[in-house]
C-alpha atoms as a PDB file:
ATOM      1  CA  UNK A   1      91.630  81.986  96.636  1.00  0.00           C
ATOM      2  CA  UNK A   2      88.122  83.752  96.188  1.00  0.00           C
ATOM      3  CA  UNK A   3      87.542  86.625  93.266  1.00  0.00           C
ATOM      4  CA  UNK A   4      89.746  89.400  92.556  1.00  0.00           C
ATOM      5  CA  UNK A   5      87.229  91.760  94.210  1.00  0.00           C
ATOM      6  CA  UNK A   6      87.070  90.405  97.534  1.00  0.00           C
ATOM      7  CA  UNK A   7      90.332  89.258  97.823  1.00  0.00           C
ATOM      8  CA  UNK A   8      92.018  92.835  97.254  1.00  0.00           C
ATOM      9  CA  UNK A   9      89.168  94.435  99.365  1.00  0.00           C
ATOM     10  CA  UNK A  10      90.213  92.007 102.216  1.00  0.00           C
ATOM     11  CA  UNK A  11      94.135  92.425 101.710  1.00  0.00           C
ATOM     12  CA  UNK A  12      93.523  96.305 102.461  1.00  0.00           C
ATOM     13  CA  UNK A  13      92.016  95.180 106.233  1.00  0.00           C
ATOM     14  CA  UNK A  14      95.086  92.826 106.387  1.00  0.00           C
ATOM     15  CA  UNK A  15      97.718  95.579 105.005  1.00  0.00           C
ATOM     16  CA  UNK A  16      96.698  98.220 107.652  1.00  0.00           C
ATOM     17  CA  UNK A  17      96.584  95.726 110.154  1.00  0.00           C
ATOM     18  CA  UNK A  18      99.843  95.480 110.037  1.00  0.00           C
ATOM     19  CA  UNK A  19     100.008  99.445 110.366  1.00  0.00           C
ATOM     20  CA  UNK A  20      98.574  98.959 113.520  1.00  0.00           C
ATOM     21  CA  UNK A  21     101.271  96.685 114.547  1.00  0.00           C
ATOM     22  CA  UNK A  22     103.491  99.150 113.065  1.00  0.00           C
ATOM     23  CA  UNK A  23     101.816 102.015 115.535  1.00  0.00           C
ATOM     24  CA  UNK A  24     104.808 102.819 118.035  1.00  0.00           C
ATOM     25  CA  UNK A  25     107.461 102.855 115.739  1.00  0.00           C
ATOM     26  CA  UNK A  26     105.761 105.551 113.303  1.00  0.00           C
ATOM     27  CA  UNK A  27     106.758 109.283 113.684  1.00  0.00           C
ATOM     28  CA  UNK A  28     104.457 112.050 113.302  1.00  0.00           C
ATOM     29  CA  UNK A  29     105.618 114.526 111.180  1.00  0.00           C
ATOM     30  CA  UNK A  30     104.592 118.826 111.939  1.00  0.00           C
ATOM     31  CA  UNK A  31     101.374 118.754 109.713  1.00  0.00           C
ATOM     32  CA  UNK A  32      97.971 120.628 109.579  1.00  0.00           C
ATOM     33  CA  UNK A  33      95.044 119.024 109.525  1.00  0.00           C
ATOM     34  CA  UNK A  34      93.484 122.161 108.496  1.00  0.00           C
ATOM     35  CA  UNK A  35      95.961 123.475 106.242  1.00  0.00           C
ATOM     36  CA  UNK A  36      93.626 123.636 103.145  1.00  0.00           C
ATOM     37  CA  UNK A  37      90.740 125.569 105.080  1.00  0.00           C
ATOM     38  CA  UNK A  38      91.676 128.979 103.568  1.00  0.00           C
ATOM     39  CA  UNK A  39      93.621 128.129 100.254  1.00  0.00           C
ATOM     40  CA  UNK A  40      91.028 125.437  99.265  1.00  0.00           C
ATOM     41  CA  UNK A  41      87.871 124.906 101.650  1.00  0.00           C
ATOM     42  CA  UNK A  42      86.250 122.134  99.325  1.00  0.00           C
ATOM     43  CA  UNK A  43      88.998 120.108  99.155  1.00  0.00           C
ATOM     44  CA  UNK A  44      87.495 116.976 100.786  1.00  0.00           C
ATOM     45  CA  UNK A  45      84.021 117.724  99.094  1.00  0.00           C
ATOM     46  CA  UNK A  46      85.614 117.889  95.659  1.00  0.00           C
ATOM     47  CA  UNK A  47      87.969 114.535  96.510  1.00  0.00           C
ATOM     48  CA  UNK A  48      84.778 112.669  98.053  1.00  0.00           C
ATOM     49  CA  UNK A  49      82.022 113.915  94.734  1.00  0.00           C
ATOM     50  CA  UNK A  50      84.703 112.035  92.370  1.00  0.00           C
ATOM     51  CA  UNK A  51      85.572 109.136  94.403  1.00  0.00           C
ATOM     52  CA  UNK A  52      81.226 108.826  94.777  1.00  0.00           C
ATOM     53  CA  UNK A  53      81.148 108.686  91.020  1.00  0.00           C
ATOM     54  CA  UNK A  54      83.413 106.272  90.308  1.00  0.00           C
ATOM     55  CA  UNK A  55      82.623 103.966  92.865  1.00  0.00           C
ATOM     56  CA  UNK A  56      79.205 104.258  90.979  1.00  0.00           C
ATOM     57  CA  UNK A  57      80.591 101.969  88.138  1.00  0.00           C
ATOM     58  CA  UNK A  58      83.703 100.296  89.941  1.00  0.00           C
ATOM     59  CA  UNK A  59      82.662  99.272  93.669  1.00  0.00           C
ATOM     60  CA  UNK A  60      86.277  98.317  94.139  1.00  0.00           C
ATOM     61  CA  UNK A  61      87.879 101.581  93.862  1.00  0.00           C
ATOM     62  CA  UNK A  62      87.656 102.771  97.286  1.00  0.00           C
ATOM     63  CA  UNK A  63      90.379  99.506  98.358  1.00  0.00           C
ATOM     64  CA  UNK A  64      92.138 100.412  95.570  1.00  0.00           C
ATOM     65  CA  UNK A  65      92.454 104.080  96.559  1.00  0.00           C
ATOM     66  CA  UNK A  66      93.277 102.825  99.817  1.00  0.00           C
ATOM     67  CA  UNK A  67      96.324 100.546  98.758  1.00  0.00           C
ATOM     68  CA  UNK A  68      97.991 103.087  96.722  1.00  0.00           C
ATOM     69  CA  UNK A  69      98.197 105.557  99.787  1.00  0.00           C
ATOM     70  CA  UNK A  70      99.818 102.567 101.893  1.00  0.00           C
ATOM     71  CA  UNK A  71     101.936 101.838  99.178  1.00  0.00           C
ATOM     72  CA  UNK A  72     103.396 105.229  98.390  1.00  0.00           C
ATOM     73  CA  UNK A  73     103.493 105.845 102.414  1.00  0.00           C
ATOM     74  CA  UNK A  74     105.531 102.437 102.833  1.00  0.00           C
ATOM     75  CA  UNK A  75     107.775 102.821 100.287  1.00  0.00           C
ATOM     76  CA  UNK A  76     110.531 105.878 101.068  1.00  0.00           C
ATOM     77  CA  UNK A  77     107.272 108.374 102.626  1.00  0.00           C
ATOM     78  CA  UNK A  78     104.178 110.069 101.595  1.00  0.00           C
ATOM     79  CA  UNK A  79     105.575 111.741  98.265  1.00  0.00           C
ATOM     80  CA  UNK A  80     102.610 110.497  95.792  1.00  0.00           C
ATOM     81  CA  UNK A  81     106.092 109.058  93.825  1.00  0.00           C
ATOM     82  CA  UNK A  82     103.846 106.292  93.180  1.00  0.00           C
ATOM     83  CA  UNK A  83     101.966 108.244  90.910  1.00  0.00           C
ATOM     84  CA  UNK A  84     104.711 109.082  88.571  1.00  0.00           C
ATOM     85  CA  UNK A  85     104.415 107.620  85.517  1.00  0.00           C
ATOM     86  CA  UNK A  86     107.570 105.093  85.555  1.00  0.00           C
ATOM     87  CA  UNK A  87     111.235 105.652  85.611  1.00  0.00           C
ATOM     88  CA  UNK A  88     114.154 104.114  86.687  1.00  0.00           C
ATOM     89  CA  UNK A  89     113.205 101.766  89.378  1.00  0.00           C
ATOM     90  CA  UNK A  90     110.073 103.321  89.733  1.00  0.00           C
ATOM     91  CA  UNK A  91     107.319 102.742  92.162  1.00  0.00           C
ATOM     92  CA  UNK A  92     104.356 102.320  89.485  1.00  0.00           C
ATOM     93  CA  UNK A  93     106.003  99.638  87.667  1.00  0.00           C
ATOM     94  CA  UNK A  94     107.627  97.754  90.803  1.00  0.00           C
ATOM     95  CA  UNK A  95     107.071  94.086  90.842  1.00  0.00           C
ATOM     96  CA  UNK A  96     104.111  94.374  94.078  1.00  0.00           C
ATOM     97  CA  UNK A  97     102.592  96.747  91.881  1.00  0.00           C
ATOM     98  CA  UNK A  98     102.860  96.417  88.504  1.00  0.00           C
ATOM     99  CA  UNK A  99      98.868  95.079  87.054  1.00  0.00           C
ATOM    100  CA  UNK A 100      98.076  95.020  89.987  1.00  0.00           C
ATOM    101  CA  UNK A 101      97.753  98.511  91.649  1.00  0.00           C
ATOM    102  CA  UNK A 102      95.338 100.531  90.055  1.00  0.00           C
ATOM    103  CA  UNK A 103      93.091 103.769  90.499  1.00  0.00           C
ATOM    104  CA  UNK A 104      95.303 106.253  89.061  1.00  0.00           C
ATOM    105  CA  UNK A 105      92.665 107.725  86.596  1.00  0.00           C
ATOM    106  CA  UNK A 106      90.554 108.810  89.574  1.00  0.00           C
ATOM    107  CA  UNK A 107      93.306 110.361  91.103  1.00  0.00           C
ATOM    108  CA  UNK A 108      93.517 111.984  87.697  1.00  0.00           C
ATOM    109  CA  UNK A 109      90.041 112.965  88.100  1.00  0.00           C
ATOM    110  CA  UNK A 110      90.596 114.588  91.502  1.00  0.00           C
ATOM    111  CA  UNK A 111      93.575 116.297  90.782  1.00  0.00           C
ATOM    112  CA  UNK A 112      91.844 118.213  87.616  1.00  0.00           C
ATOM    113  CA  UNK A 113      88.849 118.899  89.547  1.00  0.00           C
ATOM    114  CA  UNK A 114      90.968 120.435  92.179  1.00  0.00           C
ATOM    115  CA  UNK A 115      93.208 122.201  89.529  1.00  0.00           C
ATOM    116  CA  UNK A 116      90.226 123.992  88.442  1.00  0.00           C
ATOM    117  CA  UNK A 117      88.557 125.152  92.089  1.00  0.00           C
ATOM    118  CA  UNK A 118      92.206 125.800  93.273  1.00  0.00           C
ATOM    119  CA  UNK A 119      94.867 125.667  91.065  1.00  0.00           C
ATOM    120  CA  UNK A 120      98.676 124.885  92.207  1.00  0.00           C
ATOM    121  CA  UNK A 121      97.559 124.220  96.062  1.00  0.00           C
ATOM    122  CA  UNK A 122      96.688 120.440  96.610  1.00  0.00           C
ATOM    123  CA  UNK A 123      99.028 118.345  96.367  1.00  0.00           C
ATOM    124  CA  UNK A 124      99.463 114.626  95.286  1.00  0.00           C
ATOM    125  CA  UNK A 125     100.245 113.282  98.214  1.00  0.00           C
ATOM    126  CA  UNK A 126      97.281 114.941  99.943  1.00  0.00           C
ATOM    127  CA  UNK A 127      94.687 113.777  97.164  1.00  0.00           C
ATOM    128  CA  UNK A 128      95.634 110.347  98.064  1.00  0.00           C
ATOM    129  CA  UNK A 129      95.595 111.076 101.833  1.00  0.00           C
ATOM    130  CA  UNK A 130      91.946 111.994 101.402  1.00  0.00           C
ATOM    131  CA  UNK A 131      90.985 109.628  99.060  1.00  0.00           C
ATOM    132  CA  UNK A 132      91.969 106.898 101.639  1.00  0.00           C
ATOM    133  CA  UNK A 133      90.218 108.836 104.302  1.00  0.00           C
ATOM    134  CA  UNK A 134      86.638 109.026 102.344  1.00  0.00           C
ATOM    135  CA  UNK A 135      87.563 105.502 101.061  1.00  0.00           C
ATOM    136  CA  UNK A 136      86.830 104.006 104.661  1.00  0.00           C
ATOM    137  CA  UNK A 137      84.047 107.000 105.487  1.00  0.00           C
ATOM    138  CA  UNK A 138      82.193 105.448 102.330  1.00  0.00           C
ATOM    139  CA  UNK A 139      82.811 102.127 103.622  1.00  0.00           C
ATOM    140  CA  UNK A 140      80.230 102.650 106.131  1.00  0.00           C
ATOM    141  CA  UNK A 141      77.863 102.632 103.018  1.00  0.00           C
ATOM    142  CA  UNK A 142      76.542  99.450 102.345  1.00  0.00           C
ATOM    143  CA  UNK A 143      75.321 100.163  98.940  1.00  0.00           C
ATOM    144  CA  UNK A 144      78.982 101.155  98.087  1.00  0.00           C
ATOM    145  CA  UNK A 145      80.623  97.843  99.559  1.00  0.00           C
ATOM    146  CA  UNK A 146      80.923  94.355  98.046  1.00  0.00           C
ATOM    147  CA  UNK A 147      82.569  91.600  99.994  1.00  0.00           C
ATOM    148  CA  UNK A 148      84.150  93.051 102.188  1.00  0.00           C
ATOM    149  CA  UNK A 149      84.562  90.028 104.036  1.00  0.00           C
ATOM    150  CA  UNK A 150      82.719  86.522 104.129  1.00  0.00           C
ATOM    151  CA  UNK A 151      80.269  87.265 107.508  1.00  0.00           C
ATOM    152  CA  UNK A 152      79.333  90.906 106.847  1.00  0.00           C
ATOM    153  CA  UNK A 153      80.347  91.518 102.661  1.00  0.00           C
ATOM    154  CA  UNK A 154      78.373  94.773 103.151  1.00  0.00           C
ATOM    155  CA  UNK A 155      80.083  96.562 105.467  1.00  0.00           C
ATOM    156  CA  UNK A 156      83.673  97.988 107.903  1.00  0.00           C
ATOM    157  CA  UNK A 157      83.479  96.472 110.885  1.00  0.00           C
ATOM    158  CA  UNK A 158      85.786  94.111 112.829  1.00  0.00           C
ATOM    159  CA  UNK A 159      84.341  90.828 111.388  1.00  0.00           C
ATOM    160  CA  UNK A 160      87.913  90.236 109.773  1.00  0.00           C
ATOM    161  CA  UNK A 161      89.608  89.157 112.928  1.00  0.00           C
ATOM    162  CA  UNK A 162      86.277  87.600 114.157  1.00  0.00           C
ATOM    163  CA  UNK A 163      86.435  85.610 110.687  1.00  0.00           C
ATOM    164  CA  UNK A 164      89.642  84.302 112.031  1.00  0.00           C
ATOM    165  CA  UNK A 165      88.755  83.058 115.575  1.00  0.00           C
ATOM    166  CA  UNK A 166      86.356  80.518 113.612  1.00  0.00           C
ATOM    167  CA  UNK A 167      89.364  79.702 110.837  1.00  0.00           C
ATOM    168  CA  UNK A 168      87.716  81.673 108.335  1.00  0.00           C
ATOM    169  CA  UNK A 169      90.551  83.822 107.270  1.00  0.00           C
ATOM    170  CA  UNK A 170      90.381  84.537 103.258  1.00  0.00           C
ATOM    171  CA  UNK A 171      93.994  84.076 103.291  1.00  0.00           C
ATOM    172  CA  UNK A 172      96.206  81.693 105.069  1.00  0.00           C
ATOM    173  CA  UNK A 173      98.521  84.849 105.409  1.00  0.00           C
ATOM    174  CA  UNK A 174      95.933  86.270 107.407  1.00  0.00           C
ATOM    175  CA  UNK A 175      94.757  83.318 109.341  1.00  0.00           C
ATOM    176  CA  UNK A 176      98.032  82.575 110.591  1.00  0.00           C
ATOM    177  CA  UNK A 177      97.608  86.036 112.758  1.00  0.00           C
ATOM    178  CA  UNK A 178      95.605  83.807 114.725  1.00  0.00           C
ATOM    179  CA  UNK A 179      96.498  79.914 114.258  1.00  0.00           C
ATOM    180  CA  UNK A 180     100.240  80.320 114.528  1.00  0.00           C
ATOM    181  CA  UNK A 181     101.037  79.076 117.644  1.00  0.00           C
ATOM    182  CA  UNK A 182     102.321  81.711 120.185  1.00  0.00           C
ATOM    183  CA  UNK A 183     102.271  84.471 117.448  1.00  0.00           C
ATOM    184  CA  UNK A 184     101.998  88.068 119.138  1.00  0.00           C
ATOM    185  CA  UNK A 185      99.043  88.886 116.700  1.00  0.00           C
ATOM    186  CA  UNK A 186      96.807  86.466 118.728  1.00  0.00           C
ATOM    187  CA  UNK A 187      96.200  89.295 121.222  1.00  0.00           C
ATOM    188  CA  UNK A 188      95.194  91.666 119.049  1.00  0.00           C
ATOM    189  CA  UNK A 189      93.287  89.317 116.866  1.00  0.00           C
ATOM    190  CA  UNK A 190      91.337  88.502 120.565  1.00  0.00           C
ATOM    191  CA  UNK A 191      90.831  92.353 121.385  1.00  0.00           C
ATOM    192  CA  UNK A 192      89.483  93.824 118.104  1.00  0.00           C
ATOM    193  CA  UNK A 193      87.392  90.696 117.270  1.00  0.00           C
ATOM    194  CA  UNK A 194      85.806  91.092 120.945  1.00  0.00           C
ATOM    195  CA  UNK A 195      85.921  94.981 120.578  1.00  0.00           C
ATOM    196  CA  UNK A 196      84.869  96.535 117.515  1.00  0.00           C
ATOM    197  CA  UNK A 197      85.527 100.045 119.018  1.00  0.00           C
ATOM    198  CA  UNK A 198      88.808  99.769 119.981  1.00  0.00           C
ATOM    199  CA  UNK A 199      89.020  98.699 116.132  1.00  0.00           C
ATOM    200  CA  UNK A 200      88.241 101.943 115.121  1.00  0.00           C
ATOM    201  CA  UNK A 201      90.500 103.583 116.592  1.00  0.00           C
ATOM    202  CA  UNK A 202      93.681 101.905 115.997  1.00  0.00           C
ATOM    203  CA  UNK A 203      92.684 101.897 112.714  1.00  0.00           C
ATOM    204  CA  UNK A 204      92.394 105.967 112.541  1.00  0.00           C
ATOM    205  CA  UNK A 205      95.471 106.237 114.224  1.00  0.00           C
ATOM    206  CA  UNK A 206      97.186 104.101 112.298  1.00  0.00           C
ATOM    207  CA  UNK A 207      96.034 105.759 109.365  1.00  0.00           C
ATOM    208  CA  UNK A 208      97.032 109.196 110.766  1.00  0.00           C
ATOM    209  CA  UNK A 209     100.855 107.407 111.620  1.00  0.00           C
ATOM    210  CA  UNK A 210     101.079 105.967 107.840  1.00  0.00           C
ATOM    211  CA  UNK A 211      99.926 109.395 106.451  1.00  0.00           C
ATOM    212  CA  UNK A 212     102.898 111.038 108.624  1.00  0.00           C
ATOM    213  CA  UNK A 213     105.985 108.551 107.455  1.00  0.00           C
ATOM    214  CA  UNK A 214     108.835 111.074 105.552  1.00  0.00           C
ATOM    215  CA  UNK A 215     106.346 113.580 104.407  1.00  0.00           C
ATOM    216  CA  UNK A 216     108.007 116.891 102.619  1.00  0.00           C
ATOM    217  CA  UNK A 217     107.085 120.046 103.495  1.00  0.00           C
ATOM    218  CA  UNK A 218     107.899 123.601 102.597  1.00  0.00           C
ATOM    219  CA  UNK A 219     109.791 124.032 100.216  1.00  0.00           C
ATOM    220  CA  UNK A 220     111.248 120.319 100.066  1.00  0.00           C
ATOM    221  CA  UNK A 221     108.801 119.440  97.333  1.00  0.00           C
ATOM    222  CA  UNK A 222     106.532 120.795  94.749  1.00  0.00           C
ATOM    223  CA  UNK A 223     102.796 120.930  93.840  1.00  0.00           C
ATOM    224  CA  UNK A 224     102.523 118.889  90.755  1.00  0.00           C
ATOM    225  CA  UNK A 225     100.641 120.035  88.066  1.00  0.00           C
ATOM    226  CA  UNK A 226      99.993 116.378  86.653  1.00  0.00           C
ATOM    227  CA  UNK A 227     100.289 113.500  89.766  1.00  0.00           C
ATOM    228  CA  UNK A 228     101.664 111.439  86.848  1.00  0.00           C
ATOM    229  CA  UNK A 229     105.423 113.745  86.541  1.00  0.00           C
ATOM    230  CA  UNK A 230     106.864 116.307  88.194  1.00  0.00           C
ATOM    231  CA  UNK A 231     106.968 120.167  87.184  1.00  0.00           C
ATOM    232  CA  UNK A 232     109.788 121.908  85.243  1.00  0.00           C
ATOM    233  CA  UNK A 233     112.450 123.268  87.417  1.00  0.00           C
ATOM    234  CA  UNK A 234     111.037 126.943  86.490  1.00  0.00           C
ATOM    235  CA  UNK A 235     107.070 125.929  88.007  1.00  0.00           C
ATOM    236  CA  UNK A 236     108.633 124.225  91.246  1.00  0.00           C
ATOM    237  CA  UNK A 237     106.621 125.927  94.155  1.00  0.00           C
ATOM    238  CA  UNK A 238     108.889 127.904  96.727  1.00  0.00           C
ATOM    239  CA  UNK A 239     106.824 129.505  98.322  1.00  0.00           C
ATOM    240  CA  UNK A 240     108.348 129.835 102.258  1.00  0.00           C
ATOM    241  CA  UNK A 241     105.158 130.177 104.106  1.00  0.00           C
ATOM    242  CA  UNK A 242     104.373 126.318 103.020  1.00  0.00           C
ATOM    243  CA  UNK A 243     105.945 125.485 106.539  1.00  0.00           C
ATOM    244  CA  UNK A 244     102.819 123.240 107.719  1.00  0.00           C
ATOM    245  CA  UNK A 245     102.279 121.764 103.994  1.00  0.00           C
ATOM    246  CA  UNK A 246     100.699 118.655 104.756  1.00  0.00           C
ATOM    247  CA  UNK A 247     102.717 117.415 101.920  1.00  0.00           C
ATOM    248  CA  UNK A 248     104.061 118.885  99.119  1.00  0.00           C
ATOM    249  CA  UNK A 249     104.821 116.293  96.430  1.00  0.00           C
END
């Protein structure tokens, strides 16, 4: 096994691969894209300035960003419950996670940065949704990328499953996508490696299907104050016109 840096950096490729294999069976929940463009039009600007800062002085925080979002999404829905601060049987503190996930003090960051342009409207959930989405959009910055993968550490591209037509996986996990014999992943491993495009865009839309899995909305959740616990019974958010929340843990 290679460094911690490129190793968690490539297990984020491997992870949403899997979301792509995952595609058809994901359900896509009522949501609104645009649901912040009134109540808090800098959202993404605010999310993206932080995450640019940090990666500044840890180049390994997009991933991270990345994995929590898949984690929380995988693991009972989209409800940021991975951000709690541990309970009983907690998410946080879960054997696949405990020192090992990280990144929570950037989602700090974010969430008091967006508590002050627009307090009580983002919520959890959301900040991480975003993260992940300017976590690959900076991955198309080379100075903001380190080993990404053996061929091209630099940048996103489709050089993982390339890597693995010429038994170069960085995991024997992931090389057996390719090298077990009549494994259904061979197919795909063939298309993407030959076709960086199509890629893309099973990556975005797998992305869009994780970000969908048992989201709340309305008034099924609340708009933390602090990602790390939930609000008081008296500051939960009721408001009924939250009916295309994006999410709203």
């Amino acid at each position: 096994m290679l460094g911690e840096m490129p190793c968690s950096k490539y297990l984020v490729v491997a992870v949403l691969f899997f979301a792509v294999l995952l595609e058809g069976s994901l359900s896509n929940g009522q949501l609104s894209p645009t649901f912040y463009d009134q109540t808090c039009p800098n959202v993404t600007n605010i999310i993206r300035q932080v995450l640019e800062n940090a990666s500044l002085s840890d180049p390994r925080i997009g991933a991270s960003l990345i994995r929590l979002h898949f984690h929380d999404c995988f693991v009972q829905g989209c409800d940021a419950s991975i951000l709690l601060d541990d309970a009983v049987n907690g998410e946080k503190e879960a054997a696949p996670n405990n020192n090992s996930a990280r990144g929570y003090e950037v989602v700090d960051a974010m969430k008091t940065a967006l508590e002050t342009a627009c307090p009580n409207t983002v919520s959890c959930a959301d900040i991480l949704a975003i993260a992940s989405e300017e976590s690959v959009r900076l991955g198309g910055n080379a100075s903001a990328l380190t080993n990404l993968d053996p061929t091209t550490p630099d940048g996103f591209d489709n050089n993982y499953f390339s890597n693995l037509l010429i038994h170069k996986g960085l995991l024997q996990s992931d090389q057996e996508l390719f090298s077990t014999e009549g494994a259904d992943t061979i197919e795909i491993v063939n298309r993407f490696s030959a076709n960086q495009t199509a890629f893309f865009e099973s990556f975005v839309e797998s992305m869009i299907r994780m970000g969908n899995l048992s989201v709340l909305t309305g008034t099924d959740g609340e708009i933390r104050s602090n990602c790390r616990v939930v609000n008081s019974a008296t500051n939960i958010r009721s408001d009924s016109s939250d009916a295309d929340l994006v999410s709203s843990i």
